[in-house]
PDB file of N, CA and C in Angstrom:
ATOM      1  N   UNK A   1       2.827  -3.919 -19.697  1.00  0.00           N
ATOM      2  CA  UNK A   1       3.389  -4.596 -18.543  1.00  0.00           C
ATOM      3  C   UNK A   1       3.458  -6.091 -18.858  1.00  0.00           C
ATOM      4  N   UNK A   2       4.813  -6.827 -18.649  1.00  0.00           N
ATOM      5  CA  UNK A   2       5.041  -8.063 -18.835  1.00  0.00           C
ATOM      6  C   UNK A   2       4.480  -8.877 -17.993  1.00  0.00           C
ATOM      7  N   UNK A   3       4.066 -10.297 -17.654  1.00  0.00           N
ATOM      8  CA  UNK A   3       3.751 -11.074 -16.745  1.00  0.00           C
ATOM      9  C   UNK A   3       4.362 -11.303 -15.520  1.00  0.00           C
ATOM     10  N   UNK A   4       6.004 -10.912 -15.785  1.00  0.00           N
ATOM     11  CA  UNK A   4       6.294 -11.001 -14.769  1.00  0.00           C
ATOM     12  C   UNK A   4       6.089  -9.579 -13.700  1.00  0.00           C
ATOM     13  N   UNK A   5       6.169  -8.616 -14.574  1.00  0.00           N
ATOM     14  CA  UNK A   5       6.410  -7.277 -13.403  1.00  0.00           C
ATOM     15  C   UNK A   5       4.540  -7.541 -13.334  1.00  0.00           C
ATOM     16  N   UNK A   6       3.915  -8.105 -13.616  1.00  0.00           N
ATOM     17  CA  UNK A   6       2.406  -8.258 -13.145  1.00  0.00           C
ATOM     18  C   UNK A   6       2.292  -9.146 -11.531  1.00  0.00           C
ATOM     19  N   UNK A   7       2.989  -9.943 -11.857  1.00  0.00           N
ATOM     20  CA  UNK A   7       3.086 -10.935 -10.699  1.00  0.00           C
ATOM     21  C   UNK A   7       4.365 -10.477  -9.673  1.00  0.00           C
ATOM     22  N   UNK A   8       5.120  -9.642  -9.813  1.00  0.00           N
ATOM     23  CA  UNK A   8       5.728  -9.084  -8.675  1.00  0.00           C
ATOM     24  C   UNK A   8       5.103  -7.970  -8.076  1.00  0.00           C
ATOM     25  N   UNK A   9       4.223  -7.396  -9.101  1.00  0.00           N
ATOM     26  CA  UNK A   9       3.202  -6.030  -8.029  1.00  0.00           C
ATOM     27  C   UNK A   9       2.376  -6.529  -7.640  1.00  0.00           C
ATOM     28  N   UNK A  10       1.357  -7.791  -7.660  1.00  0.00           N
ATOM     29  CA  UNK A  10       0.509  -8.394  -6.742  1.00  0.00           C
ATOM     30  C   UNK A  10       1.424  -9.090  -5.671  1.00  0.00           C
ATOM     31  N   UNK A  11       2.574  -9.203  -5.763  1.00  0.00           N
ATOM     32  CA  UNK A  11       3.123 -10.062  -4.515  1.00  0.00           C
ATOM     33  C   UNK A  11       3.531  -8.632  -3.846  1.00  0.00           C
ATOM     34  N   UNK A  12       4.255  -7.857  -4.227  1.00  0.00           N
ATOM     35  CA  UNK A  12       4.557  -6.873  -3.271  1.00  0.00           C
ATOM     36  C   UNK A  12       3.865  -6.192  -2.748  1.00  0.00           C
ATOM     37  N   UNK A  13       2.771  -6.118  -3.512  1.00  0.00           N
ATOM     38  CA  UNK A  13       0.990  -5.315  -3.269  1.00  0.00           C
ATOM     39  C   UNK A  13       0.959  -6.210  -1.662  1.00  0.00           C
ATOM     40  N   UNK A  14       0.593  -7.383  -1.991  1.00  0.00           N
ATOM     41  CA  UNK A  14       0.370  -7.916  -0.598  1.00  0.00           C
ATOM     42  C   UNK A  14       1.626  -8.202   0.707  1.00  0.00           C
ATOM     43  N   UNK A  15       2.684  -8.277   0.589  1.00  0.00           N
ATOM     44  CA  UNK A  15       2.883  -8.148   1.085  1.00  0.00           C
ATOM     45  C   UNK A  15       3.436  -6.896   2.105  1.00  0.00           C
ATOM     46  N   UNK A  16       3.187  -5.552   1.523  1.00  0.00           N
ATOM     47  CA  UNK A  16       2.479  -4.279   2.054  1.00  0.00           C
ATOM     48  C   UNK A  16       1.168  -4.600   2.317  1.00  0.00           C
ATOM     49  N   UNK A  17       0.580  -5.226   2.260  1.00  0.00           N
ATOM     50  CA  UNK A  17      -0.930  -5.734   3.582  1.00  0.00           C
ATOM     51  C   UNK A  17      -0.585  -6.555   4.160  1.00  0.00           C
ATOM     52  N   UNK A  18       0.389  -7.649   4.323  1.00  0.00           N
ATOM     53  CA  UNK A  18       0.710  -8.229   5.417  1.00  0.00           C
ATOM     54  C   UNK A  18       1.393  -7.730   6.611  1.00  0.00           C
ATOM     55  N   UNK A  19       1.578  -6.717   6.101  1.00  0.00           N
ATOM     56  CA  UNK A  19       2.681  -5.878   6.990  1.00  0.00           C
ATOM     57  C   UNK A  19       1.694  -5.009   7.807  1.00  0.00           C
ATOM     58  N   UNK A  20       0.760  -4.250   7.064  1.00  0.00           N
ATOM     59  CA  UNK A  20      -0.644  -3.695   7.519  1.00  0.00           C
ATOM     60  C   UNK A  20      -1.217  -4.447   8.805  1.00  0.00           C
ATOM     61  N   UNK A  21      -1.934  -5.591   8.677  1.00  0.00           N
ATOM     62  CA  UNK A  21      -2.549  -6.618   9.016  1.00  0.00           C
ATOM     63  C   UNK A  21      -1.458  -7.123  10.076  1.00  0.00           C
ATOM     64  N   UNK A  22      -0.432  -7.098  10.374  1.00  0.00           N
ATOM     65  CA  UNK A  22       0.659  -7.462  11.475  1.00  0.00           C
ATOM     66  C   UNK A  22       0.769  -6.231  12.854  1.00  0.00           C
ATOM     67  N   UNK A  23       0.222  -5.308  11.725  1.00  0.00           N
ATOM     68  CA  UNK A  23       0.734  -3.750  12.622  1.00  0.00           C
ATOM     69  C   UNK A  23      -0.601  -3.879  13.360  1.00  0.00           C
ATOM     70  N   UNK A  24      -1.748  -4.107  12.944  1.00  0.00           N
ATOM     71  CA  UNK A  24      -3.052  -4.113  13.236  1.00  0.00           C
ATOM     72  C   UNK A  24      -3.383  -4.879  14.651  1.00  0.00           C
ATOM     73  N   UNK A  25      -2.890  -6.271  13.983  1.00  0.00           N
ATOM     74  CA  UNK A  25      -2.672  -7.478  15.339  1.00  0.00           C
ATOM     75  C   UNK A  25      -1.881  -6.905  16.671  1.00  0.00           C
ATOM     76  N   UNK A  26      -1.248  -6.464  16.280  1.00  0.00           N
ATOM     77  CA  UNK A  26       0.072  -5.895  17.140  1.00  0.00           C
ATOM     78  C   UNK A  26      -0.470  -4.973  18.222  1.00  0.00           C
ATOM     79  N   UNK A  27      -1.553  -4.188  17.672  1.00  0.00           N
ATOM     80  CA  UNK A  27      -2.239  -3.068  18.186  1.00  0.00           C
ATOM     81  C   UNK A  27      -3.410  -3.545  19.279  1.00  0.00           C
ATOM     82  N   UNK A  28      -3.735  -4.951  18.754  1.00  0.00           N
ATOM     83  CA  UNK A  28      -5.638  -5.218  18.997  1.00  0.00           C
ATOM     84  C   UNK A  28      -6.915  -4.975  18.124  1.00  0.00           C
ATOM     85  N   UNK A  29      -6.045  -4.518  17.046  1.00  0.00           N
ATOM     86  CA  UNK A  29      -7.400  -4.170  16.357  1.00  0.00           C
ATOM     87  C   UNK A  29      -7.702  -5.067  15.032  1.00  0.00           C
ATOM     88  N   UNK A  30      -8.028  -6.182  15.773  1.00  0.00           N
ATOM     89  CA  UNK A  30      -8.781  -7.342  14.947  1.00  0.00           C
ATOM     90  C   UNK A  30      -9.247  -7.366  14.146  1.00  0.00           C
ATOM     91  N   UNK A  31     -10.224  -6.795  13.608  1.00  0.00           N
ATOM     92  CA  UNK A  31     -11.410  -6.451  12.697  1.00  0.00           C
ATOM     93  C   UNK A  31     -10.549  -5.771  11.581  1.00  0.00           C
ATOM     94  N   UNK A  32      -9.825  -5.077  11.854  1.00  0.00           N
ATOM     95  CA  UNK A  32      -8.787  -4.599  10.710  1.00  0.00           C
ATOM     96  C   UNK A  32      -7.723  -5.559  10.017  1.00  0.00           C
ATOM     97  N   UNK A  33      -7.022  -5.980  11.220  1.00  0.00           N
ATOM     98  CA  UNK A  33      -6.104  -7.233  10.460  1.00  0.00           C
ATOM     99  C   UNK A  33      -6.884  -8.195  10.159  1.00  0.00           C
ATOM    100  N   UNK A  34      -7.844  -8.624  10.023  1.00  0.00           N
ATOM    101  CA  UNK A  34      -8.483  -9.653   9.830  1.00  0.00           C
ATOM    102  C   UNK A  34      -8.736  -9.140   7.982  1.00  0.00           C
ATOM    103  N   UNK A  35      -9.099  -8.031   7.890  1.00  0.00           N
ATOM    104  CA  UNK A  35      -9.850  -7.124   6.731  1.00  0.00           C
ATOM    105  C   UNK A  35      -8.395  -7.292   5.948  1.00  0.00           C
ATOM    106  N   UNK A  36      -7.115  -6.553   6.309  1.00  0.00           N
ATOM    107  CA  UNK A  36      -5.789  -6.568   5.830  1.00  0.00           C
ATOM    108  C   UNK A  36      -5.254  -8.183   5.523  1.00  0.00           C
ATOM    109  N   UNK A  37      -5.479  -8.828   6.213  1.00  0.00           N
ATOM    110  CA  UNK A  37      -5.003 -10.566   5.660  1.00  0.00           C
ATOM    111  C   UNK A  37      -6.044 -11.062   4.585  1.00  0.00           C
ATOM    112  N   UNK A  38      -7.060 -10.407   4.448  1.00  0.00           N
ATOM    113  CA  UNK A  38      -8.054 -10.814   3.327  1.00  0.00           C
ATOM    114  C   UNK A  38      -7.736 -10.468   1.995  1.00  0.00           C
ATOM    115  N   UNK A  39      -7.224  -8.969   2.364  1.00  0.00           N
ATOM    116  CA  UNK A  39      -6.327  -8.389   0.870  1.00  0.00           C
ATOM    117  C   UNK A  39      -5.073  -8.745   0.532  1.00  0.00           C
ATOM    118  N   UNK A  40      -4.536  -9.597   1.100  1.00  0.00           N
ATOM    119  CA  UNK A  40      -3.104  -9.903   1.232  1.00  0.00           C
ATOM    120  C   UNK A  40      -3.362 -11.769   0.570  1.00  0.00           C
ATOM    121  N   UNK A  41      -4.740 -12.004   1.178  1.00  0.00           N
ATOM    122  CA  UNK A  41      -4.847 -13.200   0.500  1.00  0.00           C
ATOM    123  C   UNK A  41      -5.042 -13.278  -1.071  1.00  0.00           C
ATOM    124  N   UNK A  42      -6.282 -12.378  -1.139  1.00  0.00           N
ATOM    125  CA  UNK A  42      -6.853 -12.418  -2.439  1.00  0.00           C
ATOM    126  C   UNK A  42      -5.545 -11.481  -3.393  1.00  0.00           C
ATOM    127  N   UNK A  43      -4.662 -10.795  -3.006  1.00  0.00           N
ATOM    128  CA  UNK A  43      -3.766 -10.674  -4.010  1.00  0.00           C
ATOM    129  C   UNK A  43      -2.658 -11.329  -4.271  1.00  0.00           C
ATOM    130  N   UNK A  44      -2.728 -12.856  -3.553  1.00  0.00           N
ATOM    131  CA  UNK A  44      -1.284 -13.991  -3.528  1.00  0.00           C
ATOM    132  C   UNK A  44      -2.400 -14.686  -4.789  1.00  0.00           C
ATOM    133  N   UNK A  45      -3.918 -14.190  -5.043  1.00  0.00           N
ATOM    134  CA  UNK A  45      -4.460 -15.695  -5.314  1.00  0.00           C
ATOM    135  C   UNK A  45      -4.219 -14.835  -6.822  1.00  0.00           C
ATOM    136  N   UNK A  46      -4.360 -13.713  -6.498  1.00  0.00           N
ATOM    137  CA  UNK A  46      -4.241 -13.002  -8.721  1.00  0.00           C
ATOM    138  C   UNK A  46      -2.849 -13.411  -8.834  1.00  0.00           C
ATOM    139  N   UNK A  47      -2.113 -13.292  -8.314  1.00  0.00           N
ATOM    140  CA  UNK A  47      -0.366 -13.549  -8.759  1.00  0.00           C
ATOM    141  C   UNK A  47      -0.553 -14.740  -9.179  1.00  0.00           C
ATOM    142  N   UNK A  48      -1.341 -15.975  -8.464  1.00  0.00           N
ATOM    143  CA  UNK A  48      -1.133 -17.562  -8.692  1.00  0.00           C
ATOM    144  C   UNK A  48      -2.002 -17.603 -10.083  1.00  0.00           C
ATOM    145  N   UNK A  49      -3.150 -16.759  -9.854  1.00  0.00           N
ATOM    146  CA  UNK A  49      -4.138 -16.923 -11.478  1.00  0.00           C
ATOM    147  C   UNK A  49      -2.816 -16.462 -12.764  1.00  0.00           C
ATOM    148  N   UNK A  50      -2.217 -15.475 -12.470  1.00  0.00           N
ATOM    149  CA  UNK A  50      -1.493 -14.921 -13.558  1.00  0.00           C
ATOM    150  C   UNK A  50       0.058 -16.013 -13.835  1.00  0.00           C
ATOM    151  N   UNK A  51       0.692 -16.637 -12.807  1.00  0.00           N
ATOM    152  CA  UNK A  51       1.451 -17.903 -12.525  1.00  0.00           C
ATOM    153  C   UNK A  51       0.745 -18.642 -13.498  1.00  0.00           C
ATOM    154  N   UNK A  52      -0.458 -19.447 -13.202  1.00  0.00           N
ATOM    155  CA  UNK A  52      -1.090 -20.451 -13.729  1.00  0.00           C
ATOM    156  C   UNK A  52      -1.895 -20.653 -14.755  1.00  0.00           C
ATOM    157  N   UNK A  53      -2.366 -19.514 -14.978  1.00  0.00           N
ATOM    158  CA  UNK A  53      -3.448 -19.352 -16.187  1.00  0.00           C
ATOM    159  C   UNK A  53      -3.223 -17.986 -17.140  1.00  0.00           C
ATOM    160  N   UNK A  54      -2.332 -16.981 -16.621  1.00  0.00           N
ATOM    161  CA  UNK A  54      -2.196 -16.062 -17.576  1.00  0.00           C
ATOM    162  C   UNK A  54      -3.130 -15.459 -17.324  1.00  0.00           C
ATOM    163  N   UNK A  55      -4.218 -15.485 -16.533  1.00  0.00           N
ATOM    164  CA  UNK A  55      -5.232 -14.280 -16.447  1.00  0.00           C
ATOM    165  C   UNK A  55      -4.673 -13.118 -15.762  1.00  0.00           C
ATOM    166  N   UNK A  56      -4.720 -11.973 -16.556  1.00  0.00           N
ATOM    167  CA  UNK A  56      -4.801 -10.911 -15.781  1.00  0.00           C
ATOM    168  C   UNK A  56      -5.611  -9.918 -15.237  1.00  0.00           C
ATOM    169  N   UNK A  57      -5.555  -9.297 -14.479  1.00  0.00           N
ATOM    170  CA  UNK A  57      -6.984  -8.367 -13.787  1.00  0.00           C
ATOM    171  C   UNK A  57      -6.289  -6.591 -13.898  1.00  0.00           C
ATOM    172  N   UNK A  58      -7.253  -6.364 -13.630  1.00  0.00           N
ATOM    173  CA  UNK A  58      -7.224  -4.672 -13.529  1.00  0.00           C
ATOM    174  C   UNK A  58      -6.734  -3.976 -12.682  1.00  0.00           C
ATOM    175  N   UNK A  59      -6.225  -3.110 -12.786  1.00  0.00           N
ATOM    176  CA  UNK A  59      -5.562  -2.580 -11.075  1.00  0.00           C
ATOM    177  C   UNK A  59      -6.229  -1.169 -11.315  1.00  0.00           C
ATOM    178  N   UNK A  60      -6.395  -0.483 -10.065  1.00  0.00           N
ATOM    179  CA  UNK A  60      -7.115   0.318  -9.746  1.00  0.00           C
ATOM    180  C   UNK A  60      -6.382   1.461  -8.544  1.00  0.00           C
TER     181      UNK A  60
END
């Protein structure tokens, strides 16, 4: 996998949890979107590590 299709599946990764985390809010159920914007954060921040430093991580 090239750097770039690395950094378009952490962006699309999250933004399928932003979408999560919207549906959640939408509902009332806080504690979930709150949980869903956390994963949506921390996978904008691997795209920016792999952007900026070339590190890549593991997917699972």
């Amino acid at each position: 996998m090239d750097k770039k299709s690395k950094i378009l599946y952490w962006i699309e990764s999250s933004k399928d949890d932003w979408e999560v985390a919207n549906h959640f809010f939408e509902k009332g159920d806080y504690s979930y979107s709150l949980f869903f914007c956390h994963l949506t954060i921390e996978k904008m921040l691997k795209a920016l590590y792999v952007i900026c430093l070339g590190i890549t991580f593991l997917r699972f």
